[in-house]
PDB file of N, CA and C in Angstrom:
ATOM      1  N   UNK A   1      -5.181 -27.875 -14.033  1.00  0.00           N
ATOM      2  CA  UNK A   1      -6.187 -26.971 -14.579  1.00  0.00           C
ATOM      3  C   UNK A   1      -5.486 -25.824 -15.300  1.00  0.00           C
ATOM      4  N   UNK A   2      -5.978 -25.231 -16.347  1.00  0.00           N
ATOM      5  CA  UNK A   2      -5.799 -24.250 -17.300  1.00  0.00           C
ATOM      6  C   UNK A   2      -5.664 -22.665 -16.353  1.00  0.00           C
ATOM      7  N   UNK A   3      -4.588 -22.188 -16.510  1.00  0.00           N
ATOM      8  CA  UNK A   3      -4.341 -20.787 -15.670  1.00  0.00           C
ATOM      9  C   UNK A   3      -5.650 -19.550 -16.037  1.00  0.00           C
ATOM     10  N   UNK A   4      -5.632 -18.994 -15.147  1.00  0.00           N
ATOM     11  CA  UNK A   4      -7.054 -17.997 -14.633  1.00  0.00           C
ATOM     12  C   UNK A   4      -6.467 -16.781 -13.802  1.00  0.00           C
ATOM     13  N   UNK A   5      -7.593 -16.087 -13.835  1.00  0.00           N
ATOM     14  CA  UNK A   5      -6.841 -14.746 -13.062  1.00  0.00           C
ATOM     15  C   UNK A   5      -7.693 -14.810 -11.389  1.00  0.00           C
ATOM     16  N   UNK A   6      -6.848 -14.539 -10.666  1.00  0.00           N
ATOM     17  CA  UNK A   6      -7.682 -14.381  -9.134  1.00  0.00           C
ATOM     18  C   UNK A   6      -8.954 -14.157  -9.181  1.00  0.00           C
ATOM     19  N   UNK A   7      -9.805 -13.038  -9.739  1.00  0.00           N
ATOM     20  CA  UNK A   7     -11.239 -12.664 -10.117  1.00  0.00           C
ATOM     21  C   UNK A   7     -12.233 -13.518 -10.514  1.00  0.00           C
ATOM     22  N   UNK A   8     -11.606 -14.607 -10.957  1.00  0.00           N
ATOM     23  CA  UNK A   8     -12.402 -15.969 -11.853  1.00  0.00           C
ATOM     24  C   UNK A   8     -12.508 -17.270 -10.998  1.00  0.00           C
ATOM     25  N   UNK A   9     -12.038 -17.438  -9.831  1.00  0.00           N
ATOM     26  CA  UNK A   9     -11.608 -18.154  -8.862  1.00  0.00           C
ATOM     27  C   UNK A   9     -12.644 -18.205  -8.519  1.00  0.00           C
ATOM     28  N   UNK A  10     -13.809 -19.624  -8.251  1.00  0.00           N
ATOM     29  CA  UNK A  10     -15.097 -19.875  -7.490  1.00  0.00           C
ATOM     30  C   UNK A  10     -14.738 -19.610  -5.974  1.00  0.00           C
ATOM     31  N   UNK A  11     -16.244 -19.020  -5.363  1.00  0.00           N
ATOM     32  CA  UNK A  11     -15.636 -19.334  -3.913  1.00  0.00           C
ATOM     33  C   UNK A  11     -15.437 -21.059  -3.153  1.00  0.00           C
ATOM     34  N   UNK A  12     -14.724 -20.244  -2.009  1.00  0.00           N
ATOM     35  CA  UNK A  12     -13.963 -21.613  -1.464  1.00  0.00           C
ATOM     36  C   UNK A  12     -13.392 -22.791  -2.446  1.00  0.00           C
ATOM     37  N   UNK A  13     -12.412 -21.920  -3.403  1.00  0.00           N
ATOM     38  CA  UNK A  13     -11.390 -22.647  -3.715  1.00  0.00           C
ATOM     39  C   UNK A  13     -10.009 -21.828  -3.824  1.00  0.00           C
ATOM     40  N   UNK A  14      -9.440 -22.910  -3.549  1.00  0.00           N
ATOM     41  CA  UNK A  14      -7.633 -22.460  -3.454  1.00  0.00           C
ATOM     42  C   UNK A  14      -6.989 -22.077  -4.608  1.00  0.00           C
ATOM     43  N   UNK A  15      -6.003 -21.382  -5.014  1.00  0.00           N
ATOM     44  CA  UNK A  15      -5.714 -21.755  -6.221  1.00  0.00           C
ATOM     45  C   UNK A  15      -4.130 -20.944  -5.193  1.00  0.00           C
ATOM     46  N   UNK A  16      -2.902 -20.914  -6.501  1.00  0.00           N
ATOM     47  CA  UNK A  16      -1.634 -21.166  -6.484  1.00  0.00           C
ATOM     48  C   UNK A  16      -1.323 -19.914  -7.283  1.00  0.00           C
ATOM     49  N   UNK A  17      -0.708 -18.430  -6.720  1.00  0.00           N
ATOM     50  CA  UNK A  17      -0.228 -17.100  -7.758  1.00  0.00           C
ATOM     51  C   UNK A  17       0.859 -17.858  -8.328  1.00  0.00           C
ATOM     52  N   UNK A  18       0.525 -17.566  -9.736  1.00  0.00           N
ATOM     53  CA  UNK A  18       1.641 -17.798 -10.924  1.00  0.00           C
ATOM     54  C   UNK A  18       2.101 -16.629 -11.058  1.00  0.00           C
ATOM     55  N   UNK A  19       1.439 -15.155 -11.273  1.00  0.00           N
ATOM     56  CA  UNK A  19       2.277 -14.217 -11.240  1.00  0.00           C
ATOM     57  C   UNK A  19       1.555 -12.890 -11.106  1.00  0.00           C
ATOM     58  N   UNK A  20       2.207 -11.806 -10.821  1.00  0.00           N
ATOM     59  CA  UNK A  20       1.254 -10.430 -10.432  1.00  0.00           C
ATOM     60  C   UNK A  20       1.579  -9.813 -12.075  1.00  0.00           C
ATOM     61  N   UNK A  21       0.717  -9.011 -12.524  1.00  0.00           N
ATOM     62  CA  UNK A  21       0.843  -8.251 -13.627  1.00  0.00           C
ATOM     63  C   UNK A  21       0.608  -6.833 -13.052  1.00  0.00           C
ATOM     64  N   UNK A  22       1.004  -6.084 -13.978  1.00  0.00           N
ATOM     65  CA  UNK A  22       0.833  -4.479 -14.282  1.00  0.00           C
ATOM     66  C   UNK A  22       1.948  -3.347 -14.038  1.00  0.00           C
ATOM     67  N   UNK A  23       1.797  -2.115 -13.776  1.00  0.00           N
ATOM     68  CA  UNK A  23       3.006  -1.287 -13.523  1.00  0.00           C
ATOM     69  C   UNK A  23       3.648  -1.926 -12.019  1.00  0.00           C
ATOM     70  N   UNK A  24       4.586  -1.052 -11.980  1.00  0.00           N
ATOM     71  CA  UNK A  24       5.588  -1.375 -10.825  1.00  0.00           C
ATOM     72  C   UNK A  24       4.872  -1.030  -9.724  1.00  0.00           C
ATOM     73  N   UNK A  25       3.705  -0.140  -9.614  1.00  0.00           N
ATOM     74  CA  UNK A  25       3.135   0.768  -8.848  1.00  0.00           C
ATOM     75  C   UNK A  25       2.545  -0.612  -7.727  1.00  0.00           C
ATOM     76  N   UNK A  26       1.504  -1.098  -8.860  1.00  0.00           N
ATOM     77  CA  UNK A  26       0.921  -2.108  -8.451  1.00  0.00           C
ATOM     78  C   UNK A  26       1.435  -3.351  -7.777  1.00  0.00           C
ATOM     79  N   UNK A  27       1.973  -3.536  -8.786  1.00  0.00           N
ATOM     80  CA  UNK A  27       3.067  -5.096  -8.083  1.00  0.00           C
ATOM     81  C   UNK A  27       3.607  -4.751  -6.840  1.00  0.00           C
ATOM     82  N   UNK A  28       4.025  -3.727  -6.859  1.00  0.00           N
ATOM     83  CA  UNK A  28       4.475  -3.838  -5.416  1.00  0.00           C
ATOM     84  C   UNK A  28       3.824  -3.424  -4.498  1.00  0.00           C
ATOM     85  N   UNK A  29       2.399  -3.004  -4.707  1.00  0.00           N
ATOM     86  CA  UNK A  29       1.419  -3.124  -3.563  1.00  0.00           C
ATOM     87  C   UNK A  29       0.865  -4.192  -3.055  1.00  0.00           C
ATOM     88  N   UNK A  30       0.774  -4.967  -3.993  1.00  0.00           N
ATOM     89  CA  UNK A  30       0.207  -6.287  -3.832  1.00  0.00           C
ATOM     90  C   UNK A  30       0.986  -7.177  -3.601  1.00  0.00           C
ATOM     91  N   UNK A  31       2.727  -7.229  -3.696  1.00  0.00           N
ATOM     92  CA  UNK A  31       3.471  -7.829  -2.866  1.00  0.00           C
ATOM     93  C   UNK A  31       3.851  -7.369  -1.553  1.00  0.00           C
ATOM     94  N   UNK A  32       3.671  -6.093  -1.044  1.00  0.00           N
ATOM     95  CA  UNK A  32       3.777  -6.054  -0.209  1.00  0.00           C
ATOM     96  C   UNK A  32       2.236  -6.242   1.088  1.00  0.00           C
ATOM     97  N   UNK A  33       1.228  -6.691  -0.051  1.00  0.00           N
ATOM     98  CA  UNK A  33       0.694  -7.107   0.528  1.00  0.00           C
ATOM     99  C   UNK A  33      -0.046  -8.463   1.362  1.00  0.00           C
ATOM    100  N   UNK A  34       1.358  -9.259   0.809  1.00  0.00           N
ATOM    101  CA  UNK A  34       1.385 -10.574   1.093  1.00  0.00           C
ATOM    102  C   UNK A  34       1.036 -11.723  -0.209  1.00  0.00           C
ATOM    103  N   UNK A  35       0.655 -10.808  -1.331  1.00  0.00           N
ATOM    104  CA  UNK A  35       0.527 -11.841  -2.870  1.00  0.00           C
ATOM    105  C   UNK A  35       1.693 -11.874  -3.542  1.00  0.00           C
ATOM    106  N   UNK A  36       2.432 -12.661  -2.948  1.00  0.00           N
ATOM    107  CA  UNK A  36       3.464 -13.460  -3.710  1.00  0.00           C
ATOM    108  C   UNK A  36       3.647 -14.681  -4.866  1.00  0.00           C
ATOM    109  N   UNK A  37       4.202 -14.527  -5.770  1.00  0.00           N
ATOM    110  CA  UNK A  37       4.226 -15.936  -6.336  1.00  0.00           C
ATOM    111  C   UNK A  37       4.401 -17.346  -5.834  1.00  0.00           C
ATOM    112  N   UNK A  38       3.786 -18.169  -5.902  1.00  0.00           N
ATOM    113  CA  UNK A  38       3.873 -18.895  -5.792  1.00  0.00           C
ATOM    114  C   UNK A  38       3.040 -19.760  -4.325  1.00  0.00           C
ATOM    115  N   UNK A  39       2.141 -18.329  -3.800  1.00  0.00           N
ATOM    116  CA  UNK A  39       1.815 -18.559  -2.588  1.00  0.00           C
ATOM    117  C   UNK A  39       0.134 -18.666  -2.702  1.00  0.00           C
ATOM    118  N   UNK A  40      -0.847 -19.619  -2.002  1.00  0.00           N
ATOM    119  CA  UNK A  40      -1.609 -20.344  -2.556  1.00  0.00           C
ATOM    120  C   UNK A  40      -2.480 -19.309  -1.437  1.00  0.00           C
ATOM    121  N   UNK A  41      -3.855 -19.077  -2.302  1.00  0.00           N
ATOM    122  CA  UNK A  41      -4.420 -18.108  -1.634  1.00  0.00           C
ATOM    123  C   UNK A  41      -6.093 -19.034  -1.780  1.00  0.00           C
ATOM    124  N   UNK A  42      -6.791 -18.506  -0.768  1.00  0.00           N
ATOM    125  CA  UNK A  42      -8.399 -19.048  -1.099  1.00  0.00           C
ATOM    126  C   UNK A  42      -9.185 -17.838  -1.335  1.00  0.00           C
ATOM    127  N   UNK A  43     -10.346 -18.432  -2.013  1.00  0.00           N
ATOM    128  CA  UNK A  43     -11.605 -17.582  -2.257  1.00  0.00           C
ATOM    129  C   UNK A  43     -12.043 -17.511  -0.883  1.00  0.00           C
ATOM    130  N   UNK A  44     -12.506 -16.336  -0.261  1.00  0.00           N
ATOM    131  CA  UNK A  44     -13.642 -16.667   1.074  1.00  0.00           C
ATOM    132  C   UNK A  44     -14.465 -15.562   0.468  1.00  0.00           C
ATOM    133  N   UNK A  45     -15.142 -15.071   0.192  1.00  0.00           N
ATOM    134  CA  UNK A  45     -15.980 -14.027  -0.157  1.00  0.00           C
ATOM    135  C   UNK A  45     -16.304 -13.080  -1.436  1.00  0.00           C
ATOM    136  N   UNK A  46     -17.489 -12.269  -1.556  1.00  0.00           N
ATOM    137  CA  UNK A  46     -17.631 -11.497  -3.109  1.00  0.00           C
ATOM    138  C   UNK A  46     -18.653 -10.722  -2.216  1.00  0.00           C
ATOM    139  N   UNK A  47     -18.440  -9.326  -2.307  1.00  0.00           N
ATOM    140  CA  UNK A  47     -19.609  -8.397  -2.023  1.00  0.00           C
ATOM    141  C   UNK A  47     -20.229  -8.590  -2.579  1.00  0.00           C
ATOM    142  N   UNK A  48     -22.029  -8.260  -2.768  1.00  0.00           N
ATOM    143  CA  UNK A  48     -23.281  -8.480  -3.314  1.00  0.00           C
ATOM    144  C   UNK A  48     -23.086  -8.079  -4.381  1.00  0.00           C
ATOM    145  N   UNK A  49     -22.629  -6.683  -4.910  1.00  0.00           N
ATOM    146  CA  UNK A  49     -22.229  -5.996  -6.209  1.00  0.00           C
ATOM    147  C   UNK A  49     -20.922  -6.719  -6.662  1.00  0.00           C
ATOM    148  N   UNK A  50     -20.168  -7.309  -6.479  1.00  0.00           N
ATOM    149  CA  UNK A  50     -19.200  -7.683  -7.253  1.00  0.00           C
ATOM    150  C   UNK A  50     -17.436  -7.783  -6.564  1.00  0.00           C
ATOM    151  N   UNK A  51     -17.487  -6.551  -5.809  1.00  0.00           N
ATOM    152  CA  UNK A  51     -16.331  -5.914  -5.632  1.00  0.00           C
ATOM    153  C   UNK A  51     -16.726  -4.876  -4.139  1.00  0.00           C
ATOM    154  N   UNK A  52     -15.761  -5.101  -3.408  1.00  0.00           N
ATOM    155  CA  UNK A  52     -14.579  -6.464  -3.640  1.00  0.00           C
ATOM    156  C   UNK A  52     -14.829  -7.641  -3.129  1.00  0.00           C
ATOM    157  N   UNK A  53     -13.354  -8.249  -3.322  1.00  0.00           N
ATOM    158  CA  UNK A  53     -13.489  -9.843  -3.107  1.00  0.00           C
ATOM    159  C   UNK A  53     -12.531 -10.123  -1.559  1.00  0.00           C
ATOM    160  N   UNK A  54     -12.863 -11.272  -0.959  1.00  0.00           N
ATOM    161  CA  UNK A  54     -12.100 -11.116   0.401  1.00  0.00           C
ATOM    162  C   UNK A  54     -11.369 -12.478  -0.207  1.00  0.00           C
ATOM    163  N   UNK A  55     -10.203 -12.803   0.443  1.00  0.00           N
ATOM    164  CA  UNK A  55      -9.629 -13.921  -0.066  1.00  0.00           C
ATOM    165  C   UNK A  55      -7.944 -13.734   1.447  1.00  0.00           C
ATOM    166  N   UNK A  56      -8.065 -15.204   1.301  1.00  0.00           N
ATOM    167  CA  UNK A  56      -6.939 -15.758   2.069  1.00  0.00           C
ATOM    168  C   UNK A  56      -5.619 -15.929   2.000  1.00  0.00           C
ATOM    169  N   UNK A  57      -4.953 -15.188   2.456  1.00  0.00           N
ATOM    170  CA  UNK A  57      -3.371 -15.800   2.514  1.00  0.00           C
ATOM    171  C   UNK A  57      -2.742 -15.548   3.510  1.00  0.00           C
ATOM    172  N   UNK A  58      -1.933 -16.873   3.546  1.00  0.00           N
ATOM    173  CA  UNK A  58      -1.460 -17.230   4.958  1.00  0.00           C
ATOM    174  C   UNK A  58      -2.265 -16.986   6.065  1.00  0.00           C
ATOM    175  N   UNK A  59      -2.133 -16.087   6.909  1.00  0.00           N
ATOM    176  CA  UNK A  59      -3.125 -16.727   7.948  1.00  0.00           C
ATOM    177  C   UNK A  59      -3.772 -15.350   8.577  1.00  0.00           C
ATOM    178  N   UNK A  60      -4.083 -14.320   7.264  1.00  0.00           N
ATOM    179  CA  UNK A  60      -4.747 -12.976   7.273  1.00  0.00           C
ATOM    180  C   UNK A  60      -5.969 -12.897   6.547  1.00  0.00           C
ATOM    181  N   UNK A  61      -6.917 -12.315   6.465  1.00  0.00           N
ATOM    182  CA  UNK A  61      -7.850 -11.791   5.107  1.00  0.00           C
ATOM    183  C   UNK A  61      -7.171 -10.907   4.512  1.00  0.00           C
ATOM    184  N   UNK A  62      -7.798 -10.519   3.060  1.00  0.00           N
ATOM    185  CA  UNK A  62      -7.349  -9.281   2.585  1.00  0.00           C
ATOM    186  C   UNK A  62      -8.158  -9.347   1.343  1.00  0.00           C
ATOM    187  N   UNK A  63      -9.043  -7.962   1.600  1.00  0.00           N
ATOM    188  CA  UNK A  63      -9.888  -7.668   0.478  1.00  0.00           C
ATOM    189  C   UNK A  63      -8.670  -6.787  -0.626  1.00  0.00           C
ATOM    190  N   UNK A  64      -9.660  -7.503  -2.025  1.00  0.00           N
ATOM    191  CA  UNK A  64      -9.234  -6.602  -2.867  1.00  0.00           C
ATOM    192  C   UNK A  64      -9.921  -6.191  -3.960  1.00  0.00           C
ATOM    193  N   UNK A  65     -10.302  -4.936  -4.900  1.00  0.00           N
ATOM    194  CA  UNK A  65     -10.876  -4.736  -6.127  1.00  0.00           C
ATOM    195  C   UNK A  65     -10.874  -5.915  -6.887  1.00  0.00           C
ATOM    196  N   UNK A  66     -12.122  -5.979  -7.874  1.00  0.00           N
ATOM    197  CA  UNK A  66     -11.913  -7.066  -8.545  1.00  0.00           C
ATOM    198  C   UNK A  66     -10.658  -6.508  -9.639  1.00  0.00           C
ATOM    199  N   UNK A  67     -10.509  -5.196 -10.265  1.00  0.00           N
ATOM    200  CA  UNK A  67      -9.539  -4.990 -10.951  1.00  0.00           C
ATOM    201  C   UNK A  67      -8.167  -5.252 -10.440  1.00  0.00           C
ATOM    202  N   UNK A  68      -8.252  -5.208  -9.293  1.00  0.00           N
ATOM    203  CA  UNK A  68      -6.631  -5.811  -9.311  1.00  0.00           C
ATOM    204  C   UNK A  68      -7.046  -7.619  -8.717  1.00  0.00           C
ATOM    205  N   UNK A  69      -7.683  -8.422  -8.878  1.00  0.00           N
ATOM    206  CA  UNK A  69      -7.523  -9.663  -8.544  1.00  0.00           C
ATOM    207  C   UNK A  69      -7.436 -10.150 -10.122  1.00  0.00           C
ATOM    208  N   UNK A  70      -7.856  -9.155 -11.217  1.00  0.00           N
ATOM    209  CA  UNK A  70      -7.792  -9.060 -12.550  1.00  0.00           C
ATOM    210  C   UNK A  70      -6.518  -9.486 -13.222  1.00  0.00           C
ATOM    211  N   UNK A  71      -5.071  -9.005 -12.727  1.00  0.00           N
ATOM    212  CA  UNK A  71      -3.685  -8.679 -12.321  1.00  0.00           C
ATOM    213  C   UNK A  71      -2.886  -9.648 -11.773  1.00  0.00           C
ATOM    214  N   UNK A  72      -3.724 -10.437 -11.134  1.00  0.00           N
ATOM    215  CA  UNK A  72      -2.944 -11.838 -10.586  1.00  0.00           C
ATOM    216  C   UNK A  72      -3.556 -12.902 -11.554  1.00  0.00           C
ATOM    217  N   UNK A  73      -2.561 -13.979 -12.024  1.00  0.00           N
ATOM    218  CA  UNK A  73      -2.653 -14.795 -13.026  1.00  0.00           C
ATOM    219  C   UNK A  73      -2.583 -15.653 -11.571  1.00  0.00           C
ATOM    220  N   UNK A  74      -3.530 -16.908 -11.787  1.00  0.00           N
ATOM    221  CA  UNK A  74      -3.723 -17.989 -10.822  1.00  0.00           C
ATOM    222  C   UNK A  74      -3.469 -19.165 -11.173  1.00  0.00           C
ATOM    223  N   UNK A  75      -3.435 -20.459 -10.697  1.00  0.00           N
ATOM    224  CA  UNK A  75      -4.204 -21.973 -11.239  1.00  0.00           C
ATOM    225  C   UNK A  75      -4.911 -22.164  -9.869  1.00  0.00           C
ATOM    226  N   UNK A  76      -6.373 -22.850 -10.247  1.00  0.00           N
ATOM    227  CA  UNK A  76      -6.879 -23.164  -9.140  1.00  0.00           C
ATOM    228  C   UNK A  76      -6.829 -24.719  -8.857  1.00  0.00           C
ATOM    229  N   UNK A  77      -6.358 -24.857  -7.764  1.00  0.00           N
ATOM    230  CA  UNK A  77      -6.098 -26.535  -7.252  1.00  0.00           C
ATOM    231  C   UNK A  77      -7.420 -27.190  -7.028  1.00  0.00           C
ATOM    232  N   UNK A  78      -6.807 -28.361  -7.454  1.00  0.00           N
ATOM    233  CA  UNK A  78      -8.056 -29.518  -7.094  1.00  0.00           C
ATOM    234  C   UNK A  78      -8.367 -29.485  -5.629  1.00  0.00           C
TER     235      UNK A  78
END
């Protein structure tokens, strides 16, 4: 499938970080928050308004703004 950003990700599907974008500020919040490349995260949730989004990795939740799920470039797996 054609690469997508985390935000665009249907729920309950997986997809695979290709890469984090933006300042240094960011990236390294979001790696230290367990969004690594290459590490395959799921959709589980969307607040009623939009934002935020809850989503899976490894074996935690972790909500995030839709602007920064904006920031992660994805592919979502079959």
């Amino acid at each position: 499938m054609p690469n997508t950003t985390l935000d665009k990700v249907p729920l309950g599907k997986s997809a695979r970080v290709i890469a984090v974008d933006g300042g240094p500020a960011v990236v390294q919040r979001l790696m230290e928050m367990g969004v690594l490349e290459g590490d395959v995260v799921e959709m589980l949730a969307v607040a009623p308004l939009g934002d935020p989004m809850e989503i899976r990795v490894g074996d935690y939740r972790l909500s995030l703004r839709r602007a920064e799920a904006a920031r992660i470039e994805a592919e979502i797996l079959p």
